[in-house]
C-alpha atoms as a PDB file:
ATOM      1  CA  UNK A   1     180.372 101.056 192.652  1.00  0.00           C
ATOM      2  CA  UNK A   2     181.068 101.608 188.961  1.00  0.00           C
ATOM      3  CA  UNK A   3     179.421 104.162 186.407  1.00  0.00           C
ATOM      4  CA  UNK A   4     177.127 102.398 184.384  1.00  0.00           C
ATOM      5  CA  UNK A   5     177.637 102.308 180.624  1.00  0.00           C
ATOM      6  CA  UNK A   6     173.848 103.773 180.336  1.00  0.00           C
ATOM      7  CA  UNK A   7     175.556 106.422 182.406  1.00  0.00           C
ATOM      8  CA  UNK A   8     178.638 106.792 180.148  1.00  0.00           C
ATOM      9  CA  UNK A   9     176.634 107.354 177.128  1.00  0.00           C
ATOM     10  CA  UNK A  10     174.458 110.041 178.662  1.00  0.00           C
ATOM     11  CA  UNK A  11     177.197 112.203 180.225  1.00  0.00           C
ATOM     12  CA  UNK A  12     179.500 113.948 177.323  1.00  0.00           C
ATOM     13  CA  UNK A  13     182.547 116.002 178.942  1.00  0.00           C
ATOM     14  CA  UNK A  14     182.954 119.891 178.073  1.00  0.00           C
ATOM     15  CA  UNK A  15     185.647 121.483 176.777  1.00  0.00           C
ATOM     16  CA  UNK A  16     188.890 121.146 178.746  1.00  0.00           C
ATOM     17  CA  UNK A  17     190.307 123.950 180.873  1.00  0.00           C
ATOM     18  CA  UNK A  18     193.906 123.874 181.465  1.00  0.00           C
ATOM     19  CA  UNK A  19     195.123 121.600 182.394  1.00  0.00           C
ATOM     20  CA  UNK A  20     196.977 121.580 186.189  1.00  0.00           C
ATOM     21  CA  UNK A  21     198.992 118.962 186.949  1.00  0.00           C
ATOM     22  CA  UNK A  22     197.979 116.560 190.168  1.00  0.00           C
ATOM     23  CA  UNK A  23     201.033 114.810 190.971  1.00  0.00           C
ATOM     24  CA  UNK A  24     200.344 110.997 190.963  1.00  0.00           C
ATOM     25  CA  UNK A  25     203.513 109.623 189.921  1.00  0.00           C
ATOM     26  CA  UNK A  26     204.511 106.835 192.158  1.00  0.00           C
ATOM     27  CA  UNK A  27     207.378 109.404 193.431  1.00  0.00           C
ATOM     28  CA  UNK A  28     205.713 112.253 193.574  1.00  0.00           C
ATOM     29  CA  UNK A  29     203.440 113.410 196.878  1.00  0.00           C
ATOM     30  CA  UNK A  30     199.340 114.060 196.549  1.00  0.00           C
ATOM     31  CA  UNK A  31     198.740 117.552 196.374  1.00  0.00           C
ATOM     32  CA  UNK A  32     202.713 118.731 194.800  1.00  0.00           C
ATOM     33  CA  UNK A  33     200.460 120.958 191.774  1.00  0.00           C
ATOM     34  CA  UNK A  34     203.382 122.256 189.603  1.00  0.00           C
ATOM     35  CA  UNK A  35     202.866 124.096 186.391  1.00  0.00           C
ATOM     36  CA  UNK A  36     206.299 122.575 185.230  1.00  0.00           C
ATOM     37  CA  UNK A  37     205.084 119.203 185.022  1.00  0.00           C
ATOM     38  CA  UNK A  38     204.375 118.296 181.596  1.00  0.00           C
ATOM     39  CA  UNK A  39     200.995 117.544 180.458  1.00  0.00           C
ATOM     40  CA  UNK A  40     199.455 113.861 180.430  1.00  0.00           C
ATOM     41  CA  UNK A  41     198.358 114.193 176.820  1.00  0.00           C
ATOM     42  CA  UNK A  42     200.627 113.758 173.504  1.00  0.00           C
ATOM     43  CA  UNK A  43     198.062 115.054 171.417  1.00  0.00           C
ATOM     44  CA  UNK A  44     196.740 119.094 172.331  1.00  0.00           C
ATOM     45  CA  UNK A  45     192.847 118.744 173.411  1.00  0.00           C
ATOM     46  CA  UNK A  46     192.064 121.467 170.635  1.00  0.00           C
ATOM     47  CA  UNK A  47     193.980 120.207 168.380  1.00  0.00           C
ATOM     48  CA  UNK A  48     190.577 118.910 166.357  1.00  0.00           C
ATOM     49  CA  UNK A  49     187.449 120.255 166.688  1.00  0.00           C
ATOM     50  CA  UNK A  50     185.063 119.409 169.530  1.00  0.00           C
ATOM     51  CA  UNK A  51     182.425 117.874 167.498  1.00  0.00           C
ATOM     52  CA  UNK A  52     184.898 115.104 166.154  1.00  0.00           C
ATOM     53  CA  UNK A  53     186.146 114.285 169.704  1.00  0.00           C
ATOM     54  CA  UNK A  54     182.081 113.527 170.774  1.00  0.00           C
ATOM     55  CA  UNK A  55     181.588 111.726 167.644  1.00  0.00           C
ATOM     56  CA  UNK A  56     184.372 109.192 168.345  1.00  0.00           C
ATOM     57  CA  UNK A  57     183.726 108.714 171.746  1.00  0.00           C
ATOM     58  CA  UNK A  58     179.427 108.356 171.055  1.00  0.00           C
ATOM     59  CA  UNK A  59     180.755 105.797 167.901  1.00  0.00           C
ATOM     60  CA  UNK A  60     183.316 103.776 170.479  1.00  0.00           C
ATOM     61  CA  UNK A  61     180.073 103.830 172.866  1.00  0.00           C
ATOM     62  CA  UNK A  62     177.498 102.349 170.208  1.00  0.00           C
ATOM     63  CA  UNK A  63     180.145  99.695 169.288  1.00  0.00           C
ATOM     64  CA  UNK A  64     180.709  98.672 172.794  1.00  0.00           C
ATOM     65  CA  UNK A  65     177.117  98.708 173.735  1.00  0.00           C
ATOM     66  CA  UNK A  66     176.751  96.188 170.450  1.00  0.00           C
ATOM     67  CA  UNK A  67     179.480  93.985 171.755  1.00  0.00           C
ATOM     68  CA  UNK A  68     182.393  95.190 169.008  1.00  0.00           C
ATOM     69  CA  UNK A  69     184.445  96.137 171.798  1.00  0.00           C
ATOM     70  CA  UNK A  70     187.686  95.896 169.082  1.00  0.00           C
ATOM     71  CA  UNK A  71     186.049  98.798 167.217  1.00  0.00           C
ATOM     72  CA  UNK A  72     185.503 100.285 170.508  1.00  0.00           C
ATOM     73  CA  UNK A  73     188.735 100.879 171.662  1.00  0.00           C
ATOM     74  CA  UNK A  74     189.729 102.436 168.431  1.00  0.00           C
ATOM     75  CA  UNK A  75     186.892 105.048 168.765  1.00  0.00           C
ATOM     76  CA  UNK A  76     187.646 105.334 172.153  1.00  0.00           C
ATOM     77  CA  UNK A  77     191.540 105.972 172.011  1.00  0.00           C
ATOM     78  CA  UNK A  78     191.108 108.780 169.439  1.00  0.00           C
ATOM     79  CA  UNK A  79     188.686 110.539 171.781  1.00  0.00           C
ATOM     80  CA  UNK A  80     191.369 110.070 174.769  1.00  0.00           C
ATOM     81  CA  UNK A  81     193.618 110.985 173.121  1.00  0.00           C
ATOM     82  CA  UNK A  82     191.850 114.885 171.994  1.00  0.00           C
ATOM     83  CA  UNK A  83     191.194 114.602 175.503  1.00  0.00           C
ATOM     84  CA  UNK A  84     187.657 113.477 176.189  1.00  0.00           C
ATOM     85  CA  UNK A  85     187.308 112.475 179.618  1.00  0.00           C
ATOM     86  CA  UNK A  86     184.451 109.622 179.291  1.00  0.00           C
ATOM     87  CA  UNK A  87     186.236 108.118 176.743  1.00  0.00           C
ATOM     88  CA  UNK A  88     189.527 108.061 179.073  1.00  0.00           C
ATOM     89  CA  UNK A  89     187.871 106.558 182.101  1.00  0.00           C
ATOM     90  CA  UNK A  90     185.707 104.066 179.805  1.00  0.00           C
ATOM     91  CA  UNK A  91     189.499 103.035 178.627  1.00  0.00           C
ATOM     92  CA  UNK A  92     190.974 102.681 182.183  1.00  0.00           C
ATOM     93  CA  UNK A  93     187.825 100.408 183.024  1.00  0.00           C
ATOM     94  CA  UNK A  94     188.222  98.136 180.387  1.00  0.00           C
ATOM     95  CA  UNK A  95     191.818  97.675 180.857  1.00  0.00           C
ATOM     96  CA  UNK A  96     191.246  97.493 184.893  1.00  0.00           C
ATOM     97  CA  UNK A  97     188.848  94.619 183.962  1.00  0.00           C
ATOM     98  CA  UNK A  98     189.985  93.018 180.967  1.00  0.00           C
ATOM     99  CA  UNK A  99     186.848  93.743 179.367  1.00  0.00           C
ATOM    100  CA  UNK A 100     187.497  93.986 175.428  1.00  0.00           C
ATOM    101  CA  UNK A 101     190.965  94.179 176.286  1.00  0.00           C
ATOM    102  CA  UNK A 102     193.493  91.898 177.653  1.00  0.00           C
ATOM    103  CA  UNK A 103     193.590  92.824 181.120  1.00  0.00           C
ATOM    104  CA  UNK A 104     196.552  95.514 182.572  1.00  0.00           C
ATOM    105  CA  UNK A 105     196.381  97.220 185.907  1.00  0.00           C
ATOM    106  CA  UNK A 106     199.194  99.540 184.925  1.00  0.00           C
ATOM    107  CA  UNK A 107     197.643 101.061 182.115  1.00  0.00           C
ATOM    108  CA  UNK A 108     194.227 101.365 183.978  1.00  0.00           C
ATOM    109  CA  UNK A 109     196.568 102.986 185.910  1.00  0.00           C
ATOM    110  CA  UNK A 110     197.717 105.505 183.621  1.00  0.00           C
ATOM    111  CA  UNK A 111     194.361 106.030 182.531  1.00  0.00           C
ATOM    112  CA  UNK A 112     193.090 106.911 185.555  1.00  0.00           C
ATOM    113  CA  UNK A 113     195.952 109.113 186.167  1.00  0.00           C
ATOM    114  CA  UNK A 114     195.262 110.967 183.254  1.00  0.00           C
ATOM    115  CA  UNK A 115     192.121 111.948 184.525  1.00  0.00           C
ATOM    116  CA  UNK A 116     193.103 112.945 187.814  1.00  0.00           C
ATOM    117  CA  UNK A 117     195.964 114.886 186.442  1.00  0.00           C
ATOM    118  CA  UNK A 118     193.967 117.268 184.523  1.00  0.00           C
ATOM    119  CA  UNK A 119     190.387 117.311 186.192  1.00  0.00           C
ATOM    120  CA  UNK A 120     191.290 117.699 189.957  1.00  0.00           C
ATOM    121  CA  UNK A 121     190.302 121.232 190.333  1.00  0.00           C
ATOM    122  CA  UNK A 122     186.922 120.269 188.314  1.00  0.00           C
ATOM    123  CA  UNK A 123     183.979 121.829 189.788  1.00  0.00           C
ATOM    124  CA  UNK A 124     182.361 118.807 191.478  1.00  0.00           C
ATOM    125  CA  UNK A 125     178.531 119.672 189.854  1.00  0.00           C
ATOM    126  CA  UNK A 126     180.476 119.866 185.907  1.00  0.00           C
ATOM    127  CA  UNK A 127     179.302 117.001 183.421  1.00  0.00           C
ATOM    128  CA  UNK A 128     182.677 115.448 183.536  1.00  0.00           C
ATOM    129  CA  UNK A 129     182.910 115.160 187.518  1.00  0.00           C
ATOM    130  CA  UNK A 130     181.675 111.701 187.974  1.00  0.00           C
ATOM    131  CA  UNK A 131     184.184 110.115 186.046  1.00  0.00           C
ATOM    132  CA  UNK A 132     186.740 112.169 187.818  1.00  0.00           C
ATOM    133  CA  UNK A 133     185.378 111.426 191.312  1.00  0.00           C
ATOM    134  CA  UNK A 134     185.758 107.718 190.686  1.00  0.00           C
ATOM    135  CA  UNK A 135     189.175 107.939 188.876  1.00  0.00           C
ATOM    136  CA  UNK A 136     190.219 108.676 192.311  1.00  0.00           C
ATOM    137  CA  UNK A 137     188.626 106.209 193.536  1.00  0.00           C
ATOM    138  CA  UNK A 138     190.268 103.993 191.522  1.00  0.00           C
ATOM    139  CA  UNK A 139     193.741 105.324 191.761  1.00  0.00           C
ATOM    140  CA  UNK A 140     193.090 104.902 195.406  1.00  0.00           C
ATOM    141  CA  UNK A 141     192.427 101.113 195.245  1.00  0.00           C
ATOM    142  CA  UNK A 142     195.775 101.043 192.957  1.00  0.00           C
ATOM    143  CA  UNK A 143     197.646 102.656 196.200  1.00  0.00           C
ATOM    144  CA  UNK A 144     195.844 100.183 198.745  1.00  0.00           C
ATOM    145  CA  UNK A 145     197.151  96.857 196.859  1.00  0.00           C
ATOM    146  CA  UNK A 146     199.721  97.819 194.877  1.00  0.00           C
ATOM    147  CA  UNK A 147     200.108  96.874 191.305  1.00  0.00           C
ATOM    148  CA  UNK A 148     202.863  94.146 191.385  1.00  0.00           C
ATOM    149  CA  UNK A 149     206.084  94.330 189.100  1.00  0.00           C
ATOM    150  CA  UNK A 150     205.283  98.052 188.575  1.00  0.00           C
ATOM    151  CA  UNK A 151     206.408 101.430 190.118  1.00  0.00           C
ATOM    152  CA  UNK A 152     202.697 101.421 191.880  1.00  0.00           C
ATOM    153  CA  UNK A 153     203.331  99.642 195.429  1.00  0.00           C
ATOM    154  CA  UNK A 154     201.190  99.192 197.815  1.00  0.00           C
ATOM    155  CA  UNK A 155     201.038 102.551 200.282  1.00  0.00           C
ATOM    156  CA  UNK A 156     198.095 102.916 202.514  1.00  0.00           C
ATOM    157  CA  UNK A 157     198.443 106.609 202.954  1.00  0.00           C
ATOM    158  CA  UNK A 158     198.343 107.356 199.715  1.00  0.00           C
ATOM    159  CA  UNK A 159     195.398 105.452 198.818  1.00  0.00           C
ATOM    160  CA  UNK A 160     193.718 107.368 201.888  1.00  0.00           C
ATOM    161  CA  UNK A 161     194.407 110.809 200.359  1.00  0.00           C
ATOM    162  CA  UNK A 162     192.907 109.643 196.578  1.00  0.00           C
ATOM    163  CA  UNK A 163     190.060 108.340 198.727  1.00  0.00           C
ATOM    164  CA  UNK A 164     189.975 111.596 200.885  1.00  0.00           C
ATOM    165  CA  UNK A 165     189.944 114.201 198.084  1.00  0.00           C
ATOM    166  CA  UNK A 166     187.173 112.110 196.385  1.00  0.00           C
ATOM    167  CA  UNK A 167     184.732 111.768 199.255  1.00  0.00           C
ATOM    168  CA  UNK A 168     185.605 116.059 200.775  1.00  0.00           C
ATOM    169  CA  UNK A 169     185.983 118.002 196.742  1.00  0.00           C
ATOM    170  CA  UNK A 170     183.485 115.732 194.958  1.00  0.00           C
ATOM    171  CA  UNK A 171     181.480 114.066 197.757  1.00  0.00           C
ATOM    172  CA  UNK A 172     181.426 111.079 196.194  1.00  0.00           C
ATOM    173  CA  UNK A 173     179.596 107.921 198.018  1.00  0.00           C
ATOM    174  CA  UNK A 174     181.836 105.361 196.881  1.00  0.00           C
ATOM    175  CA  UNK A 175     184.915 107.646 198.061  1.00  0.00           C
ATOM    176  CA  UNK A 176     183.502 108.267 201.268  1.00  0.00           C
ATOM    177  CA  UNK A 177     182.697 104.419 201.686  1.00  0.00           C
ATOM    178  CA  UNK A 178     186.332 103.385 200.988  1.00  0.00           C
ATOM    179  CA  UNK A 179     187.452 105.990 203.130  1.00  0.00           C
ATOM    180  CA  UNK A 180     184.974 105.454 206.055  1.00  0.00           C
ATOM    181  CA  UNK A 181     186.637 101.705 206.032  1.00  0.00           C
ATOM    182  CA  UNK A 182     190.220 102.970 205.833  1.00  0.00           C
ATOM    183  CA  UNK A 183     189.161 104.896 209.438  1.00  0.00           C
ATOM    184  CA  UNK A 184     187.380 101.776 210.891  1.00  0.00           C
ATOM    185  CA  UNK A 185     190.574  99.675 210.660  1.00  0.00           C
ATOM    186  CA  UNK A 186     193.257 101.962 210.634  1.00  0.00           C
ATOM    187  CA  UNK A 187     194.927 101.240 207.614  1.00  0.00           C
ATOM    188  CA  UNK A 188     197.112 104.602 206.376  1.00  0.00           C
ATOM    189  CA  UNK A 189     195.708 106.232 209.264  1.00  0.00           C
ATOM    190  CA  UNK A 190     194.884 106.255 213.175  1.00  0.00           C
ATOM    191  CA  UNK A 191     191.400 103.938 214.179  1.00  0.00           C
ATOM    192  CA  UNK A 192     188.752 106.211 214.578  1.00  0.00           C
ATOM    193  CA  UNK A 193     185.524 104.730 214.576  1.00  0.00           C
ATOM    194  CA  UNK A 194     183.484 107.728 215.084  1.00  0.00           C
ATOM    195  CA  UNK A 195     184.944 109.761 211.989  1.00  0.00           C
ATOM    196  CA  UNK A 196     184.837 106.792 210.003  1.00  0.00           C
ATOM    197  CA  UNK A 197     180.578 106.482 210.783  1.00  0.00           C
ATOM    198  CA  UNK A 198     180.276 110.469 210.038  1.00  0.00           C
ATOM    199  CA  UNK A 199     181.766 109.386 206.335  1.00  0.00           C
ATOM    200  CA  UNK A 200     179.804 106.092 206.782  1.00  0.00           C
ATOM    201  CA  UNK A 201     176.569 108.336 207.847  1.00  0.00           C
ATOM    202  CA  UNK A 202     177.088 110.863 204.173  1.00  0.00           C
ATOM    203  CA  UNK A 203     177.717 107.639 201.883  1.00  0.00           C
ATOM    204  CA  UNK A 204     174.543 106.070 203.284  1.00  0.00           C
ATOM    205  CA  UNK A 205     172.265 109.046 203.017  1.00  0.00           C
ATOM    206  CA  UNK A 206     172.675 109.067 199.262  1.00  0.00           C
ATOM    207  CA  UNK A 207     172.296 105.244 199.108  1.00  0.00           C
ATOM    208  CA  UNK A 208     175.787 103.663 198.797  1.00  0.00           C
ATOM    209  CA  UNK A 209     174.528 100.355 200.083  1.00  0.00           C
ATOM    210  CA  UNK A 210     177.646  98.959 201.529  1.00  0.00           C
ATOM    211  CA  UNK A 211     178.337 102.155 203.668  1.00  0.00           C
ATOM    212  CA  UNK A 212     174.496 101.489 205.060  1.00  0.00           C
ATOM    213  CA  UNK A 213     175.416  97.807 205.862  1.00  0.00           C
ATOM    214  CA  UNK A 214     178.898  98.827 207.788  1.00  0.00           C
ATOM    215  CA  UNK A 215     176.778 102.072 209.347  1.00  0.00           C
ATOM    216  CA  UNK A 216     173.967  99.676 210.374  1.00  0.00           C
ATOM    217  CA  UNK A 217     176.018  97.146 212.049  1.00  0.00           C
ATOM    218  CA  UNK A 218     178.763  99.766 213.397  1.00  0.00           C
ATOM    219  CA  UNK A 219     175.420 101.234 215.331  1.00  0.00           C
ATOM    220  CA  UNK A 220     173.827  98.019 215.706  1.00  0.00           C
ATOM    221  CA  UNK A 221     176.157  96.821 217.843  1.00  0.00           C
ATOM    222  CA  UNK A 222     177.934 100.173 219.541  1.00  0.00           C
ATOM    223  CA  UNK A 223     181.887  99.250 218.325  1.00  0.00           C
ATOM    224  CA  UNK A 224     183.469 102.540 218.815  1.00  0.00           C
ATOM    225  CA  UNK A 225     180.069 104.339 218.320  1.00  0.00           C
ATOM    226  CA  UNK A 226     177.248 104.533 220.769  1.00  0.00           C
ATOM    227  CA  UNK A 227     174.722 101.782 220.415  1.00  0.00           C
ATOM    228  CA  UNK A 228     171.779 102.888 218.240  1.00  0.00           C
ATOM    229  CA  UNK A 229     170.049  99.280 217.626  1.00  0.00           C
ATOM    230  CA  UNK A 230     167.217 100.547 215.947  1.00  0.00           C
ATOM    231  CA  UNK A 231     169.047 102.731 213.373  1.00  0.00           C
ATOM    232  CA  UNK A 232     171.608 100.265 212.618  1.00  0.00           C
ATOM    233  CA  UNK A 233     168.666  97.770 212.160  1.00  0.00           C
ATOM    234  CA  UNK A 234     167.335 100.340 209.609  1.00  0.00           C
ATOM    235  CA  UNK A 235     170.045 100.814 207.601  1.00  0.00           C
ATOM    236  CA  UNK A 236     171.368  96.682 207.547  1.00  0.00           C
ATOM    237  CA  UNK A 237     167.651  96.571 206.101  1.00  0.00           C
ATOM    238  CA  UNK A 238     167.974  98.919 203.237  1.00  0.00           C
ATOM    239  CA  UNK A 239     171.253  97.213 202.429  1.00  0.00           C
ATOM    240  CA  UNK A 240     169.861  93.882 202.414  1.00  0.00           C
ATOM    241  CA  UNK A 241     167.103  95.247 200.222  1.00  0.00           C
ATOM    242  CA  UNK A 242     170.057  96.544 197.576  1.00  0.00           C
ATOM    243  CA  UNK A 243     172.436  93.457 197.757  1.00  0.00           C
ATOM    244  CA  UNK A 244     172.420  91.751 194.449  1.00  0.00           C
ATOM    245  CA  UNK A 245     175.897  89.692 193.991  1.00  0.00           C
ATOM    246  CA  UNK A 246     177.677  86.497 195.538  1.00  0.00           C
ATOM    247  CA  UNK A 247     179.859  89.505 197.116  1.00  0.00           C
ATOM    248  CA  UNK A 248     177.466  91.134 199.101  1.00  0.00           C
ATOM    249  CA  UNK A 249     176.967  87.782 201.355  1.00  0.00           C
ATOM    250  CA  UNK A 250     178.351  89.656 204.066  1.00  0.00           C
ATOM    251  CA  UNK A 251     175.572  92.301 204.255  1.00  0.00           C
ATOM    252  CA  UNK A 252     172.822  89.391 204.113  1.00  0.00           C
ATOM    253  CA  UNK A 253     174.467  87.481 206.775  1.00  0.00           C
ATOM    254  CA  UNK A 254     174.912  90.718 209.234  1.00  0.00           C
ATOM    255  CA  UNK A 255     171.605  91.572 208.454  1.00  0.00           C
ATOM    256  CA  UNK A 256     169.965  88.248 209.639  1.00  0.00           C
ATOM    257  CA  UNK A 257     172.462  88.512 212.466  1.00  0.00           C
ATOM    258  CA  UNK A 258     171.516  91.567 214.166  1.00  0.00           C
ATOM    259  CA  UNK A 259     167.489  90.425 213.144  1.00  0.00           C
ATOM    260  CA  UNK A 260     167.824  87.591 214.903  1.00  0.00           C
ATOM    261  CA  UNK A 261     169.209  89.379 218.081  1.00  0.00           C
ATOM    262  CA  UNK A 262     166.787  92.468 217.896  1.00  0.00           C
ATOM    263  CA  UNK A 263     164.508  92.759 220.396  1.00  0.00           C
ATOM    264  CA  UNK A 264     160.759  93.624 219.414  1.00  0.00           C
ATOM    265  CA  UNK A 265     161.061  97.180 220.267  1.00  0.00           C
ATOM    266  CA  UNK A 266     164.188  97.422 218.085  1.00  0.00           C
ATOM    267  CA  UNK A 267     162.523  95.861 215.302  1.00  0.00           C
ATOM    268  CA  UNK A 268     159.237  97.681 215.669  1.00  0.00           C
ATOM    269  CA  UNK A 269     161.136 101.368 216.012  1.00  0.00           C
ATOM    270  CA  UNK A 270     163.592 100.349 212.745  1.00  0.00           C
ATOM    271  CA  UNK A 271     160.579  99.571 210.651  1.00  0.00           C
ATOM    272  CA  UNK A 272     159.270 102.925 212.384  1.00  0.00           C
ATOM    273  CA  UNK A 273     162.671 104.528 210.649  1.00  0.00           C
ATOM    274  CA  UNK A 274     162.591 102.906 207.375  1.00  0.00           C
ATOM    275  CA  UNK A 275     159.084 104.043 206.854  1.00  0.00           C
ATOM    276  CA  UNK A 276     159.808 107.398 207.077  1.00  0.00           C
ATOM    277  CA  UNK A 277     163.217 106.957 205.076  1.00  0.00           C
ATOM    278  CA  UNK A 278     161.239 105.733 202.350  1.00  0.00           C
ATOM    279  CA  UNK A 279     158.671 108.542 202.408  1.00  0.00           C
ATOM    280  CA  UNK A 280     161.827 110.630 201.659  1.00  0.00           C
ATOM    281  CA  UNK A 281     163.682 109.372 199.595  1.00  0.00           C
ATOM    282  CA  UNK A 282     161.274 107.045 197.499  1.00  0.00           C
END
């Protein structure tokens, strides 16, 4: 799940601490923090004022929201580069999706890195922490393909710590999502169904609709949990109710699955649960 562009405009980093680097060089281990490494940034954060930095990066938003993405990236790249970290991420999206841009993986990359490098010890409630939280996330699908012809190769355990410190320091939904899966097919790590429905059970509580799907058919059916047919029914529901694109497919069809194959007490007790989900959280 991305950060909307409404979102982007709204949310305007604070000044940067300093910075401490988060080793994410292909060669270099998660969690090696050394105040030798030199900083991401050519250009000193302070170097102009503040007010400059916000203007560029709320100009590069106007002209992307009015489709002159080529002015954009111009506003955009001066506020990276005095260190603004909305403007960074919005960069390492673009490139990641060719959007404006012509599309590079290893430059999303770098973006991304930037980011991480300087905002890991972020407090995960500051106005910047969102785009932090899912430059992990990003940095962790990076790890889990690979980015081919590049120093970035494909290594699982890697891509499980990005996800990791994501979904633990920032609690992030999409984090623990990618995570939860990483657990549920033992990719980078052991198989362990039940810790990957506790991260599956905190994504879906704050509405990540593709951790309710795999939490509602994990419990629908009992694989590696035990079988709660009625509260996977509940939450393959919600995320039925939130699919929206030609991707999702796989939610909709486990959905009508497990509906099919529900007994009438199952169904009656899961729209029993949903009720009083939606009392709570609507």
């Amino acid at each position: 799940m991305r950060i909307s562009d409404g979102v982007i405009s709204a949310l305007f980093a604070v000044a940067l601490t300093a910075p401490v680097a988060f080793a994410l060089d292909p060669s270099a281990g998660l969690g090696e923090r050394s105040a030798s490494v030199a900083p991401v940034l050519a250009i000193e954060p302070g170097r102009t004022g503040e007010r400059s930095t916000i203007e560029a990066f709320r100009a590069g938003t106007k002209s992307y929201m009015a489709g002159d993405k080529g002015e954009a990236l111009k506003s955009l790249q001066y506020a990276a580069n005095q260190g603004h970290t909305g403007a960074t991420w919005k960069l390492g999206r673009m490139y990641a999706d060719g959007d404006g841009v012509r599309r590079d993986e290893l430059k999303a990359y770098e973006y991304f890195r930037r980011i991480a490098n300087l905002h890991a010890d972020d407090a995960p409630g500051s106005p910047q922490a969102p785009f932090v939280a899912n430059a992990f996330v990003e940095l962790g699908g990076f790890f889990l393909r690979g980015i081919p012809n590049t120093a970035v190769v494909r290594d699982p355990g890697r891509a499980r710590e990005m996800f990791h410190y994501a979904a633990s320091w920032f609690g992030d939904a999409d984090a623990q999502y990618h995570l939860a899966r990483l657990y549920l097919e033992g990719v980078g790590t052991e198989r362990e169904p039940l810790t990957a429905a506790r991260w599956l059970g905190l994504a879906a509580q704050k509405g990540q609709y593709q951790a309710q799907a795999l939490l509602g058919a994990l419990l629908f059916k009992g694989e590696g949990v035990p079988r709660q047919a009625a509260r996977g029914l509940m939450w393959l529901t919600l995320a039925r109710e939130a699919a929206a694109t030609a991707d999702d497919g796989w939610i909709v069809d486990t959905y009508d699955n497990a509906f099919k194959v529900a007994t009438e007490d199952e169904r009656a007790v899961a729209l029993s649960y949903l009720q009083q989900w939606l009392k709570i959280y609507r």
